[in-house]
C-alpha atoms as a PDB file:
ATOM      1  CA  UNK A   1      14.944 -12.501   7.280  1.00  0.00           C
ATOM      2  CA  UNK A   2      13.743 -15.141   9.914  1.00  0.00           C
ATOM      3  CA  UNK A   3      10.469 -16.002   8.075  1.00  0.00           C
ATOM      4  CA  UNK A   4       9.828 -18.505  11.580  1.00  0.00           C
ATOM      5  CA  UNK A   5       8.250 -14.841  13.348  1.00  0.00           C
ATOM      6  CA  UNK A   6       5.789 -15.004  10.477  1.00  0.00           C
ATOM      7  CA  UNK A   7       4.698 -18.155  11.968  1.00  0.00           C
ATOM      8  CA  UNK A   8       4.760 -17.790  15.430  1.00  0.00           C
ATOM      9  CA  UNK A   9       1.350 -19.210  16.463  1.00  0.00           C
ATOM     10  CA  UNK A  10       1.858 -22.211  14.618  1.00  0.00           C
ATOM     11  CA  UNK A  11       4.926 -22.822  15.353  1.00  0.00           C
ATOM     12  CA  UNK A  12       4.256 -22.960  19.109  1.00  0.00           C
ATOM     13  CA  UNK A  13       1.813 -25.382  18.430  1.00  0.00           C
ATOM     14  CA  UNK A  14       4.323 -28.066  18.772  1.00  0.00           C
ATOM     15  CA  UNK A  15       8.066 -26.115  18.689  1.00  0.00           C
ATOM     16  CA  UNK A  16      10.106 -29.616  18.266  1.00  0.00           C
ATOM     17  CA  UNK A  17       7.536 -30.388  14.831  1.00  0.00           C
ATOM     18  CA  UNK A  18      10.264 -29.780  11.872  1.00  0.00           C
ATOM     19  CA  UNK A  19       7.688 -28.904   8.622  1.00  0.00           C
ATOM     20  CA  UNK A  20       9.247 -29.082   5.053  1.00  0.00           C
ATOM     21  CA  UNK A  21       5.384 -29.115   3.111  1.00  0.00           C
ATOM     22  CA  UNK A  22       5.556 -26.726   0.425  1.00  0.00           C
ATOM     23  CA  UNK A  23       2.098 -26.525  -0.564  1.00  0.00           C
ATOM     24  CA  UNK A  24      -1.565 -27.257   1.181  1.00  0.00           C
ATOM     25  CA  UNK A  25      -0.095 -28.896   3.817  1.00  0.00           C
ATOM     26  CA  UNK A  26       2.178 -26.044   4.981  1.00  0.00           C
ATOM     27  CA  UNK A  27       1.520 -23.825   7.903  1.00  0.00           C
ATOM     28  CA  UNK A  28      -0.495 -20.606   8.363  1.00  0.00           C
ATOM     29  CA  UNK A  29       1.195 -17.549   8.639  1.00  0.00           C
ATOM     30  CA  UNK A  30       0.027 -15.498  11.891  1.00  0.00           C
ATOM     31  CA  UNK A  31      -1.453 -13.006   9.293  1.00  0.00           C
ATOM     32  CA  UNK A  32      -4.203 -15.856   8.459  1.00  0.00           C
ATOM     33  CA  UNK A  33      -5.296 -16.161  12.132  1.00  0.00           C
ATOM     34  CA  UNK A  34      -5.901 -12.306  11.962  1.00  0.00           C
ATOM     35  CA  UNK A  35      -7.613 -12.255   8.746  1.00  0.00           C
ATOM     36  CA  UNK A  36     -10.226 -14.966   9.896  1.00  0.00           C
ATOM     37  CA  UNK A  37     -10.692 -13.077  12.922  1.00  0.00           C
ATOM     38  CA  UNK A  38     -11.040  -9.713  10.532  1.00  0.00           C
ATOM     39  CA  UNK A  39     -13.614 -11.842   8.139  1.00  0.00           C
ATOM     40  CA  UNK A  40     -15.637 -13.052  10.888  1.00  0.00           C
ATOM     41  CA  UNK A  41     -16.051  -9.739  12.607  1.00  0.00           C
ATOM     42  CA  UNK A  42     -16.914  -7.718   9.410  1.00  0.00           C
ATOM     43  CA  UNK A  43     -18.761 -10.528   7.922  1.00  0.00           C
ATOM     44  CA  UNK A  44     -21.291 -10.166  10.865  1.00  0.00           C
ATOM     45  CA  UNK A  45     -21.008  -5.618  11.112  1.00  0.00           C
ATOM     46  CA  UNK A  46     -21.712  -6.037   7.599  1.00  0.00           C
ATOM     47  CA  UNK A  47     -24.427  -9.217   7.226  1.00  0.00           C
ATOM     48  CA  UNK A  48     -26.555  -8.222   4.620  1.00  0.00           C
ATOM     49  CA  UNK A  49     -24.137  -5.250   2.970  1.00  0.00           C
ATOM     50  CA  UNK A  50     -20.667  -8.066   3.334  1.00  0.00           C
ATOM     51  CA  UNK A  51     -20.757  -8.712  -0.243  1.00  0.00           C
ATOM     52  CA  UNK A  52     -20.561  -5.098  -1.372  1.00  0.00           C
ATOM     53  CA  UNK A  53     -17.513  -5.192   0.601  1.00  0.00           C
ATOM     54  CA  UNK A  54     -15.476  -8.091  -0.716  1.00  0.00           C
ATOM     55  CA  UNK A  55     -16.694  -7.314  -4.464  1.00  0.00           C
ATOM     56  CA  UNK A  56     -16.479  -3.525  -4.014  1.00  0.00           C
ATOM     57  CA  UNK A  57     -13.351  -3.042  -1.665  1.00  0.00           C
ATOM     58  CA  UNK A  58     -11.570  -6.401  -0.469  1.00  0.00           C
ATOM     59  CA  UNK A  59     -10.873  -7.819  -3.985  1.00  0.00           C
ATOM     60  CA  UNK A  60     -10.297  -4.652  -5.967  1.00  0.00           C
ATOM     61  CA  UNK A  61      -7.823  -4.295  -3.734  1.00  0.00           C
ATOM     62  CA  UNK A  62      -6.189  -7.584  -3.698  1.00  0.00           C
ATOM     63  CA  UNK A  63      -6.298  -7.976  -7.492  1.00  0.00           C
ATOM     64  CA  UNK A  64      -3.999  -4.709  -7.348  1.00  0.00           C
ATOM     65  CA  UNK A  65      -1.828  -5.872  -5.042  1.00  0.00           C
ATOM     66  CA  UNK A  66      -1.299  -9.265  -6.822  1.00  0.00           C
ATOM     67  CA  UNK A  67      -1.135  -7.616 -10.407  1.00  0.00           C
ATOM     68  CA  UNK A  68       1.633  -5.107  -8.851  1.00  0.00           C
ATOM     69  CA  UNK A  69       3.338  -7.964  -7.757  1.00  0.00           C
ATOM     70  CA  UNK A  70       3.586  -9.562 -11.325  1.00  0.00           C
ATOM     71  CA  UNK A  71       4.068  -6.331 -12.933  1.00  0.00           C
ATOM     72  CA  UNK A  72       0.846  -6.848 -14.760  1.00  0.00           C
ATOM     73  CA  UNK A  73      -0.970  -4.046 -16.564  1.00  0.00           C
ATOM     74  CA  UNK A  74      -4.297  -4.584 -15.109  1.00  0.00           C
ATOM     75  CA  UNK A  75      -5.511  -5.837 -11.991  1.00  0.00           C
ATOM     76  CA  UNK A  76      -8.821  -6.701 -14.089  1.00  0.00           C
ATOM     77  CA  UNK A  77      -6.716  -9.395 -15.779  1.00  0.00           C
ATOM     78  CA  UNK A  78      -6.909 -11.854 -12.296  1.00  0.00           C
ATOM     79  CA  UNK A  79      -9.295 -13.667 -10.988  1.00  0.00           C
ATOM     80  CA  UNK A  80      -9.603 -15.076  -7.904  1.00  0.00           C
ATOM     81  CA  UNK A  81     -11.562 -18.598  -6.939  1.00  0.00           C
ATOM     82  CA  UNK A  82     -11.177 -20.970  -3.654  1.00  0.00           C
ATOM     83  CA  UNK A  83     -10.391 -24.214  -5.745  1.00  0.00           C
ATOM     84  CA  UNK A  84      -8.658 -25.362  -8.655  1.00  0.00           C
ATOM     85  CA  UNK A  85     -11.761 -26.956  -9.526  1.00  0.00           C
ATOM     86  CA  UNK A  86     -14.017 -23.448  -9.689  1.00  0.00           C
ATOM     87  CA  UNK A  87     -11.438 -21.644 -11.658  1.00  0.00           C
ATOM     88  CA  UNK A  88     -11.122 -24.230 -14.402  1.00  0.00           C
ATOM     89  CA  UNK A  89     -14.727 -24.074 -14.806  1.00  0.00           C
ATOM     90  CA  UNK A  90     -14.513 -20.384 -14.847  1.00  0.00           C
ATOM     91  CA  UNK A  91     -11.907 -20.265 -17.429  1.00  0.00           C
ATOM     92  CA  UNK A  92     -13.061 -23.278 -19.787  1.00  0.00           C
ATOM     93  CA  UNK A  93     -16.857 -22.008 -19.807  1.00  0.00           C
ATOM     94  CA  UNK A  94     -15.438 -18.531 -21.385  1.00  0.00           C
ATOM     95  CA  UNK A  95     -14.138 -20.582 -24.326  1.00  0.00           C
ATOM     96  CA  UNK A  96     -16.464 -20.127 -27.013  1.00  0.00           C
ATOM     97  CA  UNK A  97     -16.265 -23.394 -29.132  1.00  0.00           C
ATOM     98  CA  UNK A  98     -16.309 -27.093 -28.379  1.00  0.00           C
ATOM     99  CA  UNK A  99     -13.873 -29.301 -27.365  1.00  0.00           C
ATOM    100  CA  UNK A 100     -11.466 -26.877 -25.671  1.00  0.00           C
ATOM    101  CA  UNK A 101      -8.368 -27.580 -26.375  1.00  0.00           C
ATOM    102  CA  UNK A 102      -6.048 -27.798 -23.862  1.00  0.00           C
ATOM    103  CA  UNK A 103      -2.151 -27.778 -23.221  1.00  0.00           C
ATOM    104  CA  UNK A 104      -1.289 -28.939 -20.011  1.00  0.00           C
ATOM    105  CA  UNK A 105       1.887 -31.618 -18.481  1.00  0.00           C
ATOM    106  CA  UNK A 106       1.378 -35.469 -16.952  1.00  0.00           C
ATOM    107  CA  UNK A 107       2.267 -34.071 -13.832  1.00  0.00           C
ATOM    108  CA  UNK A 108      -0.442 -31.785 -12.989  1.00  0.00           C
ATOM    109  CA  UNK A 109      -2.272 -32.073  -9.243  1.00  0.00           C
ATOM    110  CA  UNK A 110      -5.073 -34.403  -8.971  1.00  0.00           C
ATOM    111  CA  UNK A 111      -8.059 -31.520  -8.998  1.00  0.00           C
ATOM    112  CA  UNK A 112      -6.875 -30.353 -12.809  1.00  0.00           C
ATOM    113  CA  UNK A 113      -6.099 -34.200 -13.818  1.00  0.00           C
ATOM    114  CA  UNK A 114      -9.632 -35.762 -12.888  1.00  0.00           C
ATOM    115  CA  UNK A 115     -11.196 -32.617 -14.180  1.00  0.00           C
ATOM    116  CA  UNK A 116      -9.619 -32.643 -17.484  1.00  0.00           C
ATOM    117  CA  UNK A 117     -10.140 -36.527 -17.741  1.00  0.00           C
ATOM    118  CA  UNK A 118     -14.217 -36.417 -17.497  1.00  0.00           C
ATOM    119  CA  UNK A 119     -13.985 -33.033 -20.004  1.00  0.00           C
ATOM    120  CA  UNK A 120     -12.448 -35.391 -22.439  1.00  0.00           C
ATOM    121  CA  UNK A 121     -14.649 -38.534 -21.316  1.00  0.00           C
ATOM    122  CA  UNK A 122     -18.062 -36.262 -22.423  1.00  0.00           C
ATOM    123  CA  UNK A 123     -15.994 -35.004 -25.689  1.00  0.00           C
ATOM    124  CA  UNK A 124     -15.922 -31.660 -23.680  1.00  0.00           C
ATOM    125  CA  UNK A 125     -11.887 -31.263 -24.213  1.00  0.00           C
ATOM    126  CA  UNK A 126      -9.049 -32.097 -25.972  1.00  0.00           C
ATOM    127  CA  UNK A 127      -5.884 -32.486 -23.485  1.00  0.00           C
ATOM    128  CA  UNK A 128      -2.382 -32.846 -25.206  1.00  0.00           C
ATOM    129  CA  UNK A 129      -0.313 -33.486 -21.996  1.00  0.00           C
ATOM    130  CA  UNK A 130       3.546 -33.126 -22.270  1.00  0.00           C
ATOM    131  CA  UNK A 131       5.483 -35.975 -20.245  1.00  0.00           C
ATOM    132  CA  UNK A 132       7.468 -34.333 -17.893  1.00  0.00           C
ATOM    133  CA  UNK A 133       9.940 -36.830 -18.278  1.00  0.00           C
ATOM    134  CA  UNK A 134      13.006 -36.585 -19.137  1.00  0.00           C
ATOM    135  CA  UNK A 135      12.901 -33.707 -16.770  1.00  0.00           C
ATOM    136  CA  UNK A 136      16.320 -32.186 -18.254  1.00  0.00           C
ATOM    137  CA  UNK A 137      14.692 -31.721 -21.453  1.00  0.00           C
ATOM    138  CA  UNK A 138      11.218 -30.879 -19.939  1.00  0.00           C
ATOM    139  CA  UNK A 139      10.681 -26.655 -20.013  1.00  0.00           C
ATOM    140  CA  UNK A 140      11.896 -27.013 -24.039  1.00  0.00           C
ATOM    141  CA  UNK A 141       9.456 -29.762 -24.877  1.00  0.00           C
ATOM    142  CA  UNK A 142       6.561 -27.609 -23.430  1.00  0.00           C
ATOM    143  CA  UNK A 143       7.420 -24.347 -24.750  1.00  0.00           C
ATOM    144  CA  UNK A 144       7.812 -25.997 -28.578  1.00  0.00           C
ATOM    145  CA  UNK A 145       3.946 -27.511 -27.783  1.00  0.00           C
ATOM    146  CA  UNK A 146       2.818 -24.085 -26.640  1.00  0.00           C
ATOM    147  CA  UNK A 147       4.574 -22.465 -29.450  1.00  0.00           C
ATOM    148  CA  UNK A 148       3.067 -24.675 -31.870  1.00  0.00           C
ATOM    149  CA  UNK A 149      -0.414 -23.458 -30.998  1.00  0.00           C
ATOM    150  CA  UNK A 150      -3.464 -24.582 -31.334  1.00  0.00           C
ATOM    151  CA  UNK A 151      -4.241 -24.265 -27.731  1.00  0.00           C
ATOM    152  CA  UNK A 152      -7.778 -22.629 -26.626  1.00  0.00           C
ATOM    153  CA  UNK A 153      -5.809 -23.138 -22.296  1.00  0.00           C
ATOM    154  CA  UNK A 154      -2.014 -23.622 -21.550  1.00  0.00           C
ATOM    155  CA  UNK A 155      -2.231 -25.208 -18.149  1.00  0.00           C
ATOM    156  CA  UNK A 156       1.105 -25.601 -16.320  1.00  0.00           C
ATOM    157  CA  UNK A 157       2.247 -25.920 -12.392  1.00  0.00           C
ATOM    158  CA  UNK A 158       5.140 -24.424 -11.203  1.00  0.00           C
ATOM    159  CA  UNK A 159       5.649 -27.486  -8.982  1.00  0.00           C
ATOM    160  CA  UNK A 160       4.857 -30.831 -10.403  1.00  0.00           C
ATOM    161  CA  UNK A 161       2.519 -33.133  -8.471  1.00  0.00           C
ATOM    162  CA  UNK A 162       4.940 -36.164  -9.286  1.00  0.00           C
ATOM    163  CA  UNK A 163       8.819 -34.510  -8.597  1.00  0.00           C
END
């Protein structure tokens, strides 16, 4: 598949730009141009009644989608939030005792790393971070922490801020 169609309108922004960012930085699909124009228009048919929709219809139905995708059991078990920043909040003020503790690697992104570091400045948190070097020996290292337990949060990125 030529994923370049799926990105048509930002491509032809500038056609000789060559883009290799894999994360924030990357470009919007053509299906994000629509869905802004999709969330403007119902946001103002809907004013008043909006939220009804996107907590009664839109993410219902993306949780679904999303949990079918991982082969999860229930769509109930996701949450969604627009920052790293919001979600850790969401997740750490579920756990019930004080400090959390926390299992996470050296080479998380800077939203989870400055959090974390002022939880454990206030005594909020307990973060046992697994260096992610040597790299080689890396996914065994982490999986022996986790395994040991302990752990109120096992925070992990799939890609490492620092490789």
């Amino acid at each position: 598949m030529n994923y370049k169609l799926l990105f048509s309108r930002a491509l032809g922004l500038d056609p000789e730009r060559l883009h290799f960012a894999a994360h924030s930085h990357h470009l919007w699909p053509d299906a994000s141009f629509d869905g802004q124009v999709q969330a403007w228009a119902e946001a103002n048919r809907f004013a008043d009644r909006k939220w009804d929709l996107v907590f009664g219809d839109v993410i219902p139905e993306a949780q679904g989608h999303v949990a079918g995708e991982l082969g999860l059991p229930s769509p109930d078990s996701l949450i969604f939030a627009p920052n790293t920043h919001e979600i850790l909040l969401r997740i750490v003020s579920a756990v019930d005792r004080a400090p959390v503790r926390i299992l996470a690697t050296d080479g998380e992104f800077h939203s989870f790393r400055r959090q974390s570091e002022r939880w454990e400045e206030a005594g909020q948190a307990v973060v046992t971070r697994v260096p992610l070097a040597p790299f080689e020996t890396f996914a065994d290292r982490f999986v022996a922490a986790a395994r040991a337990g302990g752990h109120d949060l096992i925070f992990v990125s799939q890609v490492f801020f620092r490789t």
